[in-house]
N, C-alpha and C. Protein backbone atom coordinates (compact mmCIF):
# COMPACT_ATOMS: atom_id res chain seq x y z
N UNK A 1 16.45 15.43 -12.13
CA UNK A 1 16.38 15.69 -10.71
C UNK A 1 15.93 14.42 -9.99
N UNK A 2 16.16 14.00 -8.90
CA UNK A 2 16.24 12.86 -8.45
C UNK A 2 15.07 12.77 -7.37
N UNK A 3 14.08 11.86 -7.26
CA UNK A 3 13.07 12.14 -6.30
C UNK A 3 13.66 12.52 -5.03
N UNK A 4 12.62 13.12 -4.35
CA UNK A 4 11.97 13.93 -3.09
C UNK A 4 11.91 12.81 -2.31
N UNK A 5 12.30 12.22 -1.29
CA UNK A 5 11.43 10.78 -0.55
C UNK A 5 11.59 11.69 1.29
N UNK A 6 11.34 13.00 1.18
CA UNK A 6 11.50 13.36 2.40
C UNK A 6 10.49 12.85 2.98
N UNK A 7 9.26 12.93 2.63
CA UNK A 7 8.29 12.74 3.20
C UNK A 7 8.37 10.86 3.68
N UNK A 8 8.79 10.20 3.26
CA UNK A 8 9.28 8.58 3.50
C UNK A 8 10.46 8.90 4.54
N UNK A 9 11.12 9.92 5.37
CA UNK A 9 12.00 10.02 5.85
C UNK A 9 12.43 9.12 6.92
N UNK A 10 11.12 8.68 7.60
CA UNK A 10 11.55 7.68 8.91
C UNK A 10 11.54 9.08 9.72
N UNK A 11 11.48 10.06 10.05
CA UNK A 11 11.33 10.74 11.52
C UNK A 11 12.79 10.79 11.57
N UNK A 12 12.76 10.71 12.96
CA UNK A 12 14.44 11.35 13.32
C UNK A 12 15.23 10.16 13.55
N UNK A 13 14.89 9.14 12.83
CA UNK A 13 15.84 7.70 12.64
C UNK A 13 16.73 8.28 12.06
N UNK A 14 16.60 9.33 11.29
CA UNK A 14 18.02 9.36 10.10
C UNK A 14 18.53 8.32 9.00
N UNK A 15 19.32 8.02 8.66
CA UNK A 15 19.57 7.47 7.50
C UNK A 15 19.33 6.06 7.56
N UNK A 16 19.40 5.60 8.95
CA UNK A 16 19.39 3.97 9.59
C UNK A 16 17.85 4.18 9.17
N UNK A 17 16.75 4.85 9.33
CA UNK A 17 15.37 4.53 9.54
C UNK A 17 15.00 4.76 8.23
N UNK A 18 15.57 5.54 7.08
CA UNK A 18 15.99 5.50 5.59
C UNK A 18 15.63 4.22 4.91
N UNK A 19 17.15 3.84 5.21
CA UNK A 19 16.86 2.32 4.67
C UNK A 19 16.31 1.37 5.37
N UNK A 20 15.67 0.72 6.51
CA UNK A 20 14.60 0.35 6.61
C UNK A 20 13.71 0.51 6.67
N UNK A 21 13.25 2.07 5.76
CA UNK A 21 11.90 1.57 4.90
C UNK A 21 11.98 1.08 3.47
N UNK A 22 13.35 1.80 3.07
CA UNK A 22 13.99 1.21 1.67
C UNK A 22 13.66 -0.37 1.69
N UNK A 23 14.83 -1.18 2.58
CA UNK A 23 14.61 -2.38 2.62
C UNK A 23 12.86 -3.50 2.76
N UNK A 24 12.21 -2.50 3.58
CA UNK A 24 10.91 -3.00 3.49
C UNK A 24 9.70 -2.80 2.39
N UNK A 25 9.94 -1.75 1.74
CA UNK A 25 9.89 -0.92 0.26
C UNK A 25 9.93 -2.21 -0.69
N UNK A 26 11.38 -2.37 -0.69
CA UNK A 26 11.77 -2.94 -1.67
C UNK A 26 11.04 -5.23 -1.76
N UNK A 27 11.19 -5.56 -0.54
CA UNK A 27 10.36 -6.64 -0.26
C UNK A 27 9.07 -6.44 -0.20
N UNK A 28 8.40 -5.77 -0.09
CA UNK A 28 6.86 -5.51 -0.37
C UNK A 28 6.51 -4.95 -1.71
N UNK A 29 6.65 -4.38 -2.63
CA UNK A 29 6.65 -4.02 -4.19
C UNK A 29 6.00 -5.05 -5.02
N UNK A 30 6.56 -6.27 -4.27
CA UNK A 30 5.64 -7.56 -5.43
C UNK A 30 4.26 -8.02 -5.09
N UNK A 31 3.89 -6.88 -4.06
CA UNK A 31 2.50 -7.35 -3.78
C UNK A 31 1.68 -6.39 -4.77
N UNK A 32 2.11 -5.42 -5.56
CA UNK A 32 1.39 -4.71 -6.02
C UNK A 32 1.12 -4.73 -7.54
N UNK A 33 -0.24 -4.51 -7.83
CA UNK A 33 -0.02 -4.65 -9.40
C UNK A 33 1.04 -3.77 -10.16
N UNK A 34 0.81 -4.90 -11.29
CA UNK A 34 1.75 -4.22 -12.45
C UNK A 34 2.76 -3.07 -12.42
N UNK A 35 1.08 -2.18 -12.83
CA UNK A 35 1.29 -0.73 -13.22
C UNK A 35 1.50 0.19 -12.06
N UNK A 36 0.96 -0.03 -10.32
CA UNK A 36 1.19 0.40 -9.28
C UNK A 36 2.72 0.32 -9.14
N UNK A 37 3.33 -0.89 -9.28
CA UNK A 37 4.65 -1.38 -8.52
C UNK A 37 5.49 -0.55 -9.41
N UNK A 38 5.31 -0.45 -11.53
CA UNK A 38 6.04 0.27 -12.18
C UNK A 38 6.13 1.32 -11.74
N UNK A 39 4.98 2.17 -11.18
CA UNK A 39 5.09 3.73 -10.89
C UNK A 39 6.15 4.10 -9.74
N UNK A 40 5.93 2.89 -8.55
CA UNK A 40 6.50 3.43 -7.51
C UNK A 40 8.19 2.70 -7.09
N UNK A 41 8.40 1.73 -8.25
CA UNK A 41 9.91 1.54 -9.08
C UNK A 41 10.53 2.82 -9.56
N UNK A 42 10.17 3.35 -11.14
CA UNK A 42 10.46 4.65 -11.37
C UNK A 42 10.73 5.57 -10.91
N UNK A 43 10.05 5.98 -9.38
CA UNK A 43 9.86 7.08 -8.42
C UNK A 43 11.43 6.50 -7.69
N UNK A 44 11.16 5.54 -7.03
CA UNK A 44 12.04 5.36 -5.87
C UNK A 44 13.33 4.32 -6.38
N UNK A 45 13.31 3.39 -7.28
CA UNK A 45 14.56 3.19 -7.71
C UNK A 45 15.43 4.07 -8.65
N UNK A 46 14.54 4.27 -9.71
CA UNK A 46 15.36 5.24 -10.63
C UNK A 46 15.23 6.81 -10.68
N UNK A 47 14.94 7.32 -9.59
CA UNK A 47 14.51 8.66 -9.17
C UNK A 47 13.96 9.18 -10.25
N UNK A 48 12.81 9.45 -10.97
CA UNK A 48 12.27 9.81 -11.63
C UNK A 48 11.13 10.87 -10.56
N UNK A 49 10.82 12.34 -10.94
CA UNK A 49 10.06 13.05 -10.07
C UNK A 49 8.73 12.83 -10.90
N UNK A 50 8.28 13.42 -9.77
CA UNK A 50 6.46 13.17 -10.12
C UNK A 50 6.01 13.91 -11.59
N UNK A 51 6.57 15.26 -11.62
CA UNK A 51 6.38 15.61 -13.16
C UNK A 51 6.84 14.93 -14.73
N UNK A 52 7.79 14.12 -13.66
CA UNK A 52 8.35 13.33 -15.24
C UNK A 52 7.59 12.09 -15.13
N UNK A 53 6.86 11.39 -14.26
CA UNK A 53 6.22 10.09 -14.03
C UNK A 53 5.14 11.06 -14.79
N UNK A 54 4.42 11.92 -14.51
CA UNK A 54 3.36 12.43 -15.38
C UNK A 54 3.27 12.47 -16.32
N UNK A 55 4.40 13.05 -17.05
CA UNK A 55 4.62 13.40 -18.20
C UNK A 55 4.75 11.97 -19.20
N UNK A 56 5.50 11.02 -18.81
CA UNK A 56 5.35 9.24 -19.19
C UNK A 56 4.19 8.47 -19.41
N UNK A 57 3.34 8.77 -17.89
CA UNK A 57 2.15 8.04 -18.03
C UNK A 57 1.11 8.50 -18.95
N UNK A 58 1.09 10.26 -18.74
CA UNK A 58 -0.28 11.06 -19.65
C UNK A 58 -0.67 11.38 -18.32
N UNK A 59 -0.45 11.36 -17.45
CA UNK A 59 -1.08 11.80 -16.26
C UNK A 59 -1.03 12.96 -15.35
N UNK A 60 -1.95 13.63 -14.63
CA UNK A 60 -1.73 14.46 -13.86
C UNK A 60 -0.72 14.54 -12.86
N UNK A 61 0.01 15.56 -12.61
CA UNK A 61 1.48 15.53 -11.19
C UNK A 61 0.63 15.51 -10.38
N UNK A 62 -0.70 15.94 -9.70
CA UNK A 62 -1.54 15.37 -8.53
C UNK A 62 -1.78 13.63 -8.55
N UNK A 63 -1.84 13.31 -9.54
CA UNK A 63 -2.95 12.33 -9.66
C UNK A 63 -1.76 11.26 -9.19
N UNK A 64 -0.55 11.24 -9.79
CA UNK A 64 0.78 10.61 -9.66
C UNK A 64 1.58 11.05 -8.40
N UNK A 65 1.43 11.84 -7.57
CA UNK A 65 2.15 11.99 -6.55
C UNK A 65 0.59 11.53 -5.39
N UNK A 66 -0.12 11.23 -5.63
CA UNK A 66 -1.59 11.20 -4.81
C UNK A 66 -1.48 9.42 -5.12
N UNK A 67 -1.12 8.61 -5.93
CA UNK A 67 -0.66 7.20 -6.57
C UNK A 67 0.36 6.87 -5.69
N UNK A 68 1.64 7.36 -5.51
CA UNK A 68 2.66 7.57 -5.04
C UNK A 68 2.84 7.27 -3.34
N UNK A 69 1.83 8.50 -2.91
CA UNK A 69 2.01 8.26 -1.75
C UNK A 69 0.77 7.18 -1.01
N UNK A 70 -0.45 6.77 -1.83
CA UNK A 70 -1.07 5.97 -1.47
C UNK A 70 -0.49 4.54 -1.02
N UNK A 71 0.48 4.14 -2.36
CA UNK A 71 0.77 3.39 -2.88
C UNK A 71 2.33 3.32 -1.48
N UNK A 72 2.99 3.76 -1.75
CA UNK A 72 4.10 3.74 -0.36
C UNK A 72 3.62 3.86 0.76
N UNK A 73 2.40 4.76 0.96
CA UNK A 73 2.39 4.62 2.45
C UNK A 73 1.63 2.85 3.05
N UNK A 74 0.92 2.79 1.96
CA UNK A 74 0.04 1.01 2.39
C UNK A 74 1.01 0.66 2.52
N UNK A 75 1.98 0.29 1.75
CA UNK A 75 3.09 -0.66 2.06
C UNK A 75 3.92 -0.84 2.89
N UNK A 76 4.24 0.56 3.60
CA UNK A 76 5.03 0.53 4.71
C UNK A 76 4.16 0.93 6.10
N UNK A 77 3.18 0.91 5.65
CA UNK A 77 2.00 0.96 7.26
C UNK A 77 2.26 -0.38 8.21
N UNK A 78 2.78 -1.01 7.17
CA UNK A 78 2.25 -2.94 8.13
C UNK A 78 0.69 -3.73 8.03
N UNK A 79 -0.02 -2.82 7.41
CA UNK A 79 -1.40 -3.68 7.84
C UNK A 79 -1.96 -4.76 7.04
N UNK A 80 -1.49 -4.50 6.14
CA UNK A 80 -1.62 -5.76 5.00
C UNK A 80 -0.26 -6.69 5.22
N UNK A 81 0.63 -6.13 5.62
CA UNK A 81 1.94 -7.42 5.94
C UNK A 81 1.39 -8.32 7.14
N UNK A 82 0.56 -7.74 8.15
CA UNK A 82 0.19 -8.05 9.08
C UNK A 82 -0.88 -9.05 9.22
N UNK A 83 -1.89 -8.88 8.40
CA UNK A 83 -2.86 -9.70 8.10
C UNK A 83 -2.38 -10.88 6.77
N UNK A 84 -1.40 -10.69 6.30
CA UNK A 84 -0.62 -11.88 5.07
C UNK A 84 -0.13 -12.82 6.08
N UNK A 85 0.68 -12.41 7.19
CA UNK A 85 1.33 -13.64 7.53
C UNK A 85 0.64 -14.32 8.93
N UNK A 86 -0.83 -14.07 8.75
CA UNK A 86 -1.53 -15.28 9.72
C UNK A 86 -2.44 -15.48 8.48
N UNK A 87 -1.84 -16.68 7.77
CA UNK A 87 -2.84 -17.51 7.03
C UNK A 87 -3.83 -18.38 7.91
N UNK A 88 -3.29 -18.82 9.19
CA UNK A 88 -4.06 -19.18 9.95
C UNK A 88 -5.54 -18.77 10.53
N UNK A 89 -4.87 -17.68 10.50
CA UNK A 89 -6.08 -16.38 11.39
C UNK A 89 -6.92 -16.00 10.10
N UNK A 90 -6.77 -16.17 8.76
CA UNK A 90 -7.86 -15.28 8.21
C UNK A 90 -7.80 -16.09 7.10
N UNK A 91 -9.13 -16.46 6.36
CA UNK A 91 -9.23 -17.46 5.07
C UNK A 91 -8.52 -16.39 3.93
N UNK A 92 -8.14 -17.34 3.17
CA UNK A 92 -8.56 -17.07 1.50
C UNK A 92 -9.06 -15.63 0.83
N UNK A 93 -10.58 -15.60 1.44
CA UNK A 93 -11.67 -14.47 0.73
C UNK A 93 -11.07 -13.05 1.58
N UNK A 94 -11.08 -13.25 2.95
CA UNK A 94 -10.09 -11.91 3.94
C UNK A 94 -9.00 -11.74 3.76
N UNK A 95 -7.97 -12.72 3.57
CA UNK A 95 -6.97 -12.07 2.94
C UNK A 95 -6.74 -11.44 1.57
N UNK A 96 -7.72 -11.63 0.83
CA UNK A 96 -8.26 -10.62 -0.48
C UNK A 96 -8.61 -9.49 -0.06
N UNK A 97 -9.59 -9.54 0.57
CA UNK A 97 -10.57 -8.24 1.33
C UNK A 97 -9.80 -7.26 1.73
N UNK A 98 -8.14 -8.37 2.61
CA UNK A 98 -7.72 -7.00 3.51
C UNK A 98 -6.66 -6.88 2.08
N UNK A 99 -5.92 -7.09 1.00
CA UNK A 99 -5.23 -6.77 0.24
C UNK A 99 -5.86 -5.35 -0.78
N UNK A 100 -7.46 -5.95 -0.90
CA UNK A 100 -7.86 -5.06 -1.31
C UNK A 100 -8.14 -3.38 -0.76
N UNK A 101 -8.67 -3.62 0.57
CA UNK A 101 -8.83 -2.38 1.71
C UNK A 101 -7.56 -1.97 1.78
N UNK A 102 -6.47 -2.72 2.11
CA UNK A 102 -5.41 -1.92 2.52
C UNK A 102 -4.44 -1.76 1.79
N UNK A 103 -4.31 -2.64 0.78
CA UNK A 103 -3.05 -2.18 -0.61
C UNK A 103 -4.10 -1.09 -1.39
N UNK A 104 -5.18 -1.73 -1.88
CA UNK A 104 -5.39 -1.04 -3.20
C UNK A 104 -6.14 0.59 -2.60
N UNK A 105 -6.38 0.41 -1.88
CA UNK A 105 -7.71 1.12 -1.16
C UNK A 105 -9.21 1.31 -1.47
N UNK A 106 -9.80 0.39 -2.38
CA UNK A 106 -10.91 0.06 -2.41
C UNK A 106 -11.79 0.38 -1.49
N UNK A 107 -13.00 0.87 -2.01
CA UNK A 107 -14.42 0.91 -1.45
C UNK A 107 -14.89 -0.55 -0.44
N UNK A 108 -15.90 -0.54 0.17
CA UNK A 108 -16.52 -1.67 0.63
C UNK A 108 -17.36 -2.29 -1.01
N UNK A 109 -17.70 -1.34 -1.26
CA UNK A 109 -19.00 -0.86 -2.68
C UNK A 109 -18.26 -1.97 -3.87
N UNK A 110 -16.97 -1.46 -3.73
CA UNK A 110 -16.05 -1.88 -4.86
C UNK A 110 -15.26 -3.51 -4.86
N UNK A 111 -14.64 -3.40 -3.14
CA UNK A 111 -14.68 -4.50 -2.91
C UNK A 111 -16.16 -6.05 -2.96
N UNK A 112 -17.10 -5.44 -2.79
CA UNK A 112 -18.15 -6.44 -2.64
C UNK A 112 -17.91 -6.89 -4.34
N UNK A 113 -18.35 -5.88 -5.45
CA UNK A 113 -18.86 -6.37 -6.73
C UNK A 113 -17.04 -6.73 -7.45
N UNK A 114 -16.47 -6.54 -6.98
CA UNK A 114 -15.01 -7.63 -7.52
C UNK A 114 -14.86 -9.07 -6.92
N UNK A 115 -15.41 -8.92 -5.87
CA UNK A 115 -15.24 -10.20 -5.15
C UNK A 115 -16.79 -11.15 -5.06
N UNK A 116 -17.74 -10.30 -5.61
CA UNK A 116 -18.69 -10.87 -6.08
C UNK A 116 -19.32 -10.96 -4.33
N UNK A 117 -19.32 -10.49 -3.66
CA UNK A 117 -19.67 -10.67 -2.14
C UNK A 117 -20.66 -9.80 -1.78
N UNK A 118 -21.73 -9.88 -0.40
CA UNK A 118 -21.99 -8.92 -0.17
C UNK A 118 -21.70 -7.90 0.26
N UNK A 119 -22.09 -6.78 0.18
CA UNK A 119 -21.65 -5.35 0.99
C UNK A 119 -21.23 -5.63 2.16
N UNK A 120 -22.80 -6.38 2.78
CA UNK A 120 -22.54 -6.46 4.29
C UNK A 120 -21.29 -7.32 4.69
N UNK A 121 -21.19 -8.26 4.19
CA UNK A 121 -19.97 -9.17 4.42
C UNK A 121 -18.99 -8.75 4.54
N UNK A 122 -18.47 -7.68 3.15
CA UNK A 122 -17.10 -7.25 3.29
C UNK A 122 -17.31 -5.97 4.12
N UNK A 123 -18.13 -5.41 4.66
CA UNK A 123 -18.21 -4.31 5.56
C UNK A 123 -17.70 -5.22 7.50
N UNK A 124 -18.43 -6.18 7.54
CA UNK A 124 -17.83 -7.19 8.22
C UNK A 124 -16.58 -7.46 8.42
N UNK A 125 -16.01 -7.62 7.45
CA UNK A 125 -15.00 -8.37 7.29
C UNK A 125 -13.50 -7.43 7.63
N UNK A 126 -13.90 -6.10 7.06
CA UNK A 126 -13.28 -4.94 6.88
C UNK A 126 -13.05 -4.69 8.59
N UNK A 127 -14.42 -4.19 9.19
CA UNK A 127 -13.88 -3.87 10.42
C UNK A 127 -13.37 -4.96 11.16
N UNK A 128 -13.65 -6.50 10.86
CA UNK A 128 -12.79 -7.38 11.77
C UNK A 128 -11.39 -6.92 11.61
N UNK A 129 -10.79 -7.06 9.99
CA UNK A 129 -9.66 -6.67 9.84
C UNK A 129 -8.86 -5.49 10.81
N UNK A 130 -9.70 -4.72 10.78
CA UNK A 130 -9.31 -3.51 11.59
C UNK A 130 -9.04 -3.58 12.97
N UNK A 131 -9.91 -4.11 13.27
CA UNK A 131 -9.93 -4.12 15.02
C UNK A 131 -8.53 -4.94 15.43
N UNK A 132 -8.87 -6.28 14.41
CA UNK A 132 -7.05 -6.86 14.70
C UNK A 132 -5.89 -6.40 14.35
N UNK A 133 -5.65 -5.46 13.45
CA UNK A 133 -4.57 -4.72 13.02
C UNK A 133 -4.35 -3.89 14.15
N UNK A 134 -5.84 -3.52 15.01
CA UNK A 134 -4.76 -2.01 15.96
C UNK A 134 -4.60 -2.81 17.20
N UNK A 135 -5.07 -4.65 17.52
CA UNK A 135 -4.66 -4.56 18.86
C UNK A 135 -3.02 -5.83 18.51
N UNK A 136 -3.22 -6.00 16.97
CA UNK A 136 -2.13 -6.72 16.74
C UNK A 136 -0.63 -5.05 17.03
N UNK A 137 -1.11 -3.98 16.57
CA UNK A 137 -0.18 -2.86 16.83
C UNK A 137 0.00 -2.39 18.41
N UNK A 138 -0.75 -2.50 19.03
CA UNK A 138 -0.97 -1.99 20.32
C UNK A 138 0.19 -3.28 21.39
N UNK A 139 -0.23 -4.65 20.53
CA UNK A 139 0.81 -5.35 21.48
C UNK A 139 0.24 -6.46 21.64
């Protein structure tokens, strides 16, 4: 049976709003690790459904459709595409921070002790990210 991607539908774009998330899908995938990018390859190139991605990994059909849509929706939100292409606007350590907050979905907790940083810093850092993502969306 061939995946479900209603929920990726694009709204009432129809098939045009389809494939440009396909197309943006498919150019964003290499930002993700490994085993993230394999899962959500399987799903959406080779239609594999969430019970059979379960059944492959050892994993729960929640745990893999909850992977799934984490994992597609970061990618096609914009907010990490958004904060990648002003290298200008944000060092090195923030563009980690926001890869981490907004691809992986990491903790502040989690982000600090991977990045070896403080809490407060990446709690900092996090809402700067934020504030520029909604007035970079707003216009």
């Amino acid at each position: 049976m061939a995946a479900s991607l209603e929920w990726l539908s694009g709204g009432e774009d129809g098939r045009a709003g389809r494939v440009e998330l396909a197309r943006k899908l498919e150019e964003r995938l290499v930002w993700l690790r490994a085993a993230d990018r394999q899962l959500v390859e399987l799903y959406v190139r080779h239609g594999l459904g969430v019970r059979q991605l379960a059944r492959v990994k050892g994993l729960a059909a929640s745990t893999v459709s909850r992977r799934l849509r984490r994992q597609i929706g970061a990618l096609l939100d914009g907010r990490y595409a958004a904060v990648r292409g002003e290298r200008r606007r944000f060092s090195g350590a923030e563009r980690q921070v926001a890869y981490d907050w907004f691809l992986l979905g990491l903790s502040v907790r989690a982000i600090a002790g991977k990045r070896r940083l403080p809490a407060g810093q990446v709690r900092d850092i996090t809402a700067r990210l934020e504030v520029w993502v909604r007035k970079a969306a707003s216009g």
